[in-house]
N, C-alpha and C. Protein backbone atom coordinates (compact mmCIF):
# COMPACT_ATOMS: atom_id res chain seq x y z
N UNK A 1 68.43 19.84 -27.29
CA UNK A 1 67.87 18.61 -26.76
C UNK A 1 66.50 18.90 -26.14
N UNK A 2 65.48 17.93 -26.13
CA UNK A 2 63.79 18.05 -25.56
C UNK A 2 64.10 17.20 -24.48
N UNK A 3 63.52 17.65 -23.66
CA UNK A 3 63.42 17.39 -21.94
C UNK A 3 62.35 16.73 -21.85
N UNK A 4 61.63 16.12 -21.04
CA UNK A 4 60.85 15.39 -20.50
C UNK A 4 60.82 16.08 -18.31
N UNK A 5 59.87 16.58 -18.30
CA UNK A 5 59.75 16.97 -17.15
C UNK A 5 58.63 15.81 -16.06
N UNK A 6 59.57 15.46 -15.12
CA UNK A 6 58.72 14.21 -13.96
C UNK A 6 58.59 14.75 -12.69
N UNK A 7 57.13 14.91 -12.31
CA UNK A 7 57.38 15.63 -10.90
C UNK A 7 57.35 14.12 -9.84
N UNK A 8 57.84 13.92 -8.92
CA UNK A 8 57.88 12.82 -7.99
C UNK A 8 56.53 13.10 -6.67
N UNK A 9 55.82 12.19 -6.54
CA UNK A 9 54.93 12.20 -6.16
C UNK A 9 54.99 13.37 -4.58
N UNK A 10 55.92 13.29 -4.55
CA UNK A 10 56.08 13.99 -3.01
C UNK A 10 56.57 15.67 -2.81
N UNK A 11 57.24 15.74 -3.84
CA UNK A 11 57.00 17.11 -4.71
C UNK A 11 55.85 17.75 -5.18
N UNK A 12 55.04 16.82 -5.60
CA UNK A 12 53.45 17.09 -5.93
C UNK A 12 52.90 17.50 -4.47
N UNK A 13 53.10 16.69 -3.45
CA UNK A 13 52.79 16.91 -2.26
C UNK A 13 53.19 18.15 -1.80
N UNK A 14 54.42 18.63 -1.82
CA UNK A 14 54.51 19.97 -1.56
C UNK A 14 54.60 21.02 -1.92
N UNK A 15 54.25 20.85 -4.19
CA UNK A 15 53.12 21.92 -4.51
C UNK A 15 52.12 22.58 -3.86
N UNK A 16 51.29 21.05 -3.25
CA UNK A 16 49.87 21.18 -3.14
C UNK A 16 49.58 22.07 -1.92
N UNK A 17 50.45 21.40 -0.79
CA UNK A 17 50.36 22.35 0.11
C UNK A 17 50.62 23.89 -0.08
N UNK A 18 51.87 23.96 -0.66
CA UNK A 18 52.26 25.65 -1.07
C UNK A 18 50.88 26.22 -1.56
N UNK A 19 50.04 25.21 -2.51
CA UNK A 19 49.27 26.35 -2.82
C UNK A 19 48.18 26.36 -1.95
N UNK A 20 47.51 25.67 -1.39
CA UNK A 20 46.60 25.47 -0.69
C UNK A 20 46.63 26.69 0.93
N UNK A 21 48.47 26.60 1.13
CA UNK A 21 48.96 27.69 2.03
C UNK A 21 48.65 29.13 1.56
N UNK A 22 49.29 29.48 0.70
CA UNK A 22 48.79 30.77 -0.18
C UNK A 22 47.47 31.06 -0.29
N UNK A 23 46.45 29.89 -0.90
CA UNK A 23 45.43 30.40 -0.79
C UNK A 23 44.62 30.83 0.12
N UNK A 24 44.69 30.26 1.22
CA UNK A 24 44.50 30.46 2.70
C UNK A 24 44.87 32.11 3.23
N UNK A 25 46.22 32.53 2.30
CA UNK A 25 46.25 33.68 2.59
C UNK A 25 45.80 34.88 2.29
N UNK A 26 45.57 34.90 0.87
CA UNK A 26 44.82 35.55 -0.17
C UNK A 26 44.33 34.60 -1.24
N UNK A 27 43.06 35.18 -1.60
CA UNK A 27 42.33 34.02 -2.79
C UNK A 27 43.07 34.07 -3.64
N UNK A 28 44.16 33.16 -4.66
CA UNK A 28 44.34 33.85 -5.90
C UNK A 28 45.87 33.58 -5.91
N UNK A 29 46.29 33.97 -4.61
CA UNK A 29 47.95 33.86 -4.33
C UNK A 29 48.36 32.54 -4.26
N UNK A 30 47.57 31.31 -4.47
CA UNK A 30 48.15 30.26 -4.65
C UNK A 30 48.38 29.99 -6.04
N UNK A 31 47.48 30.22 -7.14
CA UNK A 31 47.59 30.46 -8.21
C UNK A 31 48.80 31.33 -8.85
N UNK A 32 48.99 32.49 -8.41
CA UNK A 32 49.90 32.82 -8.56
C UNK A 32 51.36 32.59 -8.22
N UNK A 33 51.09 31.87 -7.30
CA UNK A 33 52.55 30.15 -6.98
C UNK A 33 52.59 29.37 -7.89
N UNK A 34 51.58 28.95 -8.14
CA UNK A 34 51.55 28.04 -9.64
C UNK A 34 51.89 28.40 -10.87
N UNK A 35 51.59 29.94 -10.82
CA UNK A 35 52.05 30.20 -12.71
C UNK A 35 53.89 30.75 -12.18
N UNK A 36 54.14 31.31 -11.56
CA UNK A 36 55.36 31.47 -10.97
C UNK A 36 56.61 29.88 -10.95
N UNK A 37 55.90 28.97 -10.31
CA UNK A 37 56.48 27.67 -10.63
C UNK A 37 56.41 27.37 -12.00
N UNK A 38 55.24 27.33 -12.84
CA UNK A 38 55.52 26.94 -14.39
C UNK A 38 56.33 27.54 -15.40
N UNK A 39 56.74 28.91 -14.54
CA UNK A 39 57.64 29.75 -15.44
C UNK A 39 59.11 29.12 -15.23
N UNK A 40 59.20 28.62 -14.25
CA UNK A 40 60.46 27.96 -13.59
C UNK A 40 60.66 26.75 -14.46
N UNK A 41 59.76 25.95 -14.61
CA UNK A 41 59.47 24.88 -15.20
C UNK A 41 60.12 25.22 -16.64
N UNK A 42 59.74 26.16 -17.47
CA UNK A 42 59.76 26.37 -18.76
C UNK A 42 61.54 26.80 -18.66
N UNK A 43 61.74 27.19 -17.70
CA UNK A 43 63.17 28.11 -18.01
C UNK A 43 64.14 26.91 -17.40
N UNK A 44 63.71 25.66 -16.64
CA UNK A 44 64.33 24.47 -16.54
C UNK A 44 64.53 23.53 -17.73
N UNK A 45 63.65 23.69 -18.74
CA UNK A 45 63.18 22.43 -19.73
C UNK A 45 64.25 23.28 -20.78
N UNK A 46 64.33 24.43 -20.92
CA UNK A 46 65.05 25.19 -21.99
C UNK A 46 66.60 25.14 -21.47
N UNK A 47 67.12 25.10 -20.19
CA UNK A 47 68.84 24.48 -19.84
C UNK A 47 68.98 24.10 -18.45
N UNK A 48 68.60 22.87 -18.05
CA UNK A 48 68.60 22.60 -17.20
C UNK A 48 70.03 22.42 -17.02
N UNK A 49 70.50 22.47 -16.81
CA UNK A 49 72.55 22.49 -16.90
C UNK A 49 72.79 23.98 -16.40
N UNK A 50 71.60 24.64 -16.45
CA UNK A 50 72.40 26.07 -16.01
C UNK A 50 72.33 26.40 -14.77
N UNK A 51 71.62 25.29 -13.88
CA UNK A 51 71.41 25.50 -12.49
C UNK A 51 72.61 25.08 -11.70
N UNK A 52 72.88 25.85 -10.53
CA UNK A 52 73.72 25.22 -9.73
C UNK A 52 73.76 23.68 -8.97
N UNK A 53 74.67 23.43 -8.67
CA UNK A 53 74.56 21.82 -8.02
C UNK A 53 74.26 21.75 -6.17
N UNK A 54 73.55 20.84 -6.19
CA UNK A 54 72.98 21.17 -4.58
C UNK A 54 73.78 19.94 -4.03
N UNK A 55 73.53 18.64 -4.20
CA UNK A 55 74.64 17.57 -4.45
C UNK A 55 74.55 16.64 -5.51
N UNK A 56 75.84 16.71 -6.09
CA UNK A 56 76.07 16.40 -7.15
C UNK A 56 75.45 14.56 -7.35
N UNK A 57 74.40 14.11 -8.26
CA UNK A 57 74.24 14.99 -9.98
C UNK A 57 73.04 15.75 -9.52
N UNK A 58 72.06 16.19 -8.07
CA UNK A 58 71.06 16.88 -7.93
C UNK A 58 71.55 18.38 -8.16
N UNK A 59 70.73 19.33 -8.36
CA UNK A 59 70.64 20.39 -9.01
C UNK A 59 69.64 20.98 -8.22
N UNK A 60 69.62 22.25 -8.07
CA UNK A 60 68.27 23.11 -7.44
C UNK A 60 68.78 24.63 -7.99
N UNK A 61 67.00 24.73 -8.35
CA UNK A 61 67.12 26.11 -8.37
C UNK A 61 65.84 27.21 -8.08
N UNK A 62 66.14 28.37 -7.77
CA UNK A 62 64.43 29.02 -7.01
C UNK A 62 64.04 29.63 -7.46
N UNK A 63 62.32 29.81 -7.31
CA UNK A 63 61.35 30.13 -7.79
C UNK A 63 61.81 31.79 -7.59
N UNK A 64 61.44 32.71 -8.95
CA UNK A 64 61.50 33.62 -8.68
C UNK A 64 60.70 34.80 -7.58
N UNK A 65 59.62 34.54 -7.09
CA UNK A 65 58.78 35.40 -6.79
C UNK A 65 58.43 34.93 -5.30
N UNK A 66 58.59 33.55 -4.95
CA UNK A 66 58.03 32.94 -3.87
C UNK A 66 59.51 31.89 -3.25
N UNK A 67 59.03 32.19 -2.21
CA UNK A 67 60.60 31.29 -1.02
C UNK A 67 61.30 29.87 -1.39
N UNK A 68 60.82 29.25 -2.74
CA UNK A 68 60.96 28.25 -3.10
C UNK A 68 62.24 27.76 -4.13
N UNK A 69 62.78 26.94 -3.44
CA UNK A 69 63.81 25.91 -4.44
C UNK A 69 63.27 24.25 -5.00
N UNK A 70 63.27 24.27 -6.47
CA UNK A 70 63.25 23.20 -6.90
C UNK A 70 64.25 22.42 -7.00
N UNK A 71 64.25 20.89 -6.41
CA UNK A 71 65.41 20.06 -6.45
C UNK A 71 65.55 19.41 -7.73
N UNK A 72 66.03 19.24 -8.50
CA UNK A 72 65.71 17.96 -9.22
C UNK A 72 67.31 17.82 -9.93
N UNK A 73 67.15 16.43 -10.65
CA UNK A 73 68.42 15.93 -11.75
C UNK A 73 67.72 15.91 -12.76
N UNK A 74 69.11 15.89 -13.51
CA UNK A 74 68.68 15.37 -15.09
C UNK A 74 69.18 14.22 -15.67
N UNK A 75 68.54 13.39 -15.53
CA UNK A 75 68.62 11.95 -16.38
C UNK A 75 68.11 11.78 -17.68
N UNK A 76 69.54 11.39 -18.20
CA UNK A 76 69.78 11.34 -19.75
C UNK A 76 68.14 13.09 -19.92
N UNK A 77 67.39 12.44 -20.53
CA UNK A 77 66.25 13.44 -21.38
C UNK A 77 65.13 13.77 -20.56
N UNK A 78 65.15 12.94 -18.82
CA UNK A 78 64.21 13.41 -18.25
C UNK A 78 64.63 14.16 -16.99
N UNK A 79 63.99 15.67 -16.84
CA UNK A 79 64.35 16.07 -15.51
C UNK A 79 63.56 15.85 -14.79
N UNK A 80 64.32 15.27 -13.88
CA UNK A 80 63.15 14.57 -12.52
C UNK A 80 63.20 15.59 -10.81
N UNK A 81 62.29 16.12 -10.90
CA UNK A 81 61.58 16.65 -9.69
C UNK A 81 61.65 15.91 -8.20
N UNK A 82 62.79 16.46 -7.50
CA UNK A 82 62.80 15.73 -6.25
C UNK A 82 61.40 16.21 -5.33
N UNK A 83 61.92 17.68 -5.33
CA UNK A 83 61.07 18.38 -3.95
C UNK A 83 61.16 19.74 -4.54
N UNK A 84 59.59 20.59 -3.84
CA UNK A 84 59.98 22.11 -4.28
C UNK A 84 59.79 22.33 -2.71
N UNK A 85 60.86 23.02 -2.78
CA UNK A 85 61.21 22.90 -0.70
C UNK A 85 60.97 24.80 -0.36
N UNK A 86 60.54 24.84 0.72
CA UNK A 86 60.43 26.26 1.27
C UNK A 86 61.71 26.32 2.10
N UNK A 87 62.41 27.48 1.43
CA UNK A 87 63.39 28.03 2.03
C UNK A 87 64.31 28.42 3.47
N UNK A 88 62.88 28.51 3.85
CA UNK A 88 62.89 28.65 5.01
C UNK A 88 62.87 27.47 6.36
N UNK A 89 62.45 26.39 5.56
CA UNK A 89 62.75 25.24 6.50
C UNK A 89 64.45 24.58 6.63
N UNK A 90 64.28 24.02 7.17
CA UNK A 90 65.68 22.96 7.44
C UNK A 90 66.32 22.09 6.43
N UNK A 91 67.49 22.87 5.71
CA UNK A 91 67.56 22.42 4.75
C UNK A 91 68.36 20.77 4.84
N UNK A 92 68.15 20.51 5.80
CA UNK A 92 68.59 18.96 6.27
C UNK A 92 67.45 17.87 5.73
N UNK A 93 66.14 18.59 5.65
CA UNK A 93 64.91 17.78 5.28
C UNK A 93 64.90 17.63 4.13
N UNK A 94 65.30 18.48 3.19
CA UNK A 94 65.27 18.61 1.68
C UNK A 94 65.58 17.27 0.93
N UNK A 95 64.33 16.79 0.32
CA UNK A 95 64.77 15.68 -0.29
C UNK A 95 65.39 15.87 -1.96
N UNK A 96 66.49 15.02 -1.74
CA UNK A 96 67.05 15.20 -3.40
C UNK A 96 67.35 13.49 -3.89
N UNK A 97 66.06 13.14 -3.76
CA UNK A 97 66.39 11.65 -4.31
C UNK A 97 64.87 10.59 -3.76
């Protein structure tokens, strides 16, 4: 089956910051958040079913390299992008919807 990947505007929001944070830390290391997330991306679109359930029908799963979990579901052909949440915060904030 072909996926359709939707990031939700507020997820975008806390791309932006992640990288904008990184870069702040080293030039370059935000970028390297970004290709790190797109690898995530690619290995979501190929079985998204293989992730664990965070609450059910949401799904999350984390970035390999950096503190990050992606939330999202899969509806019917599109996986939709709640939040890419830092680990380290309160996972009470985590939006999955």
């Amino acid at each position: 089956m072909v996926y359709e990947l939707e990031i939700r505007p507020l997820a975008t929001i806390e791309i932006v910051e992640a990288f904008d944070w990184y870069e702040l830390q080293r030039e370059g290391l935000g970028m390297e958040f970004l290709a790190e997330l797109q690898q995530f991306y690619f290995s979501l679109l190929r079985n998204p079913h293989s992730y664990s359930f965070y609450e059910m029908p949401v799904r999350q799963g984390k970035i390999e390299r950096f503190p990050y979990t992606v939330v999202f579901e899969v509806i019917e052909t599109t996986i939709v992008v709640f939040s890419v949440f830092m680990t380290s915060k309160d996972p009470s904030t985590k939006r999955s919807g």
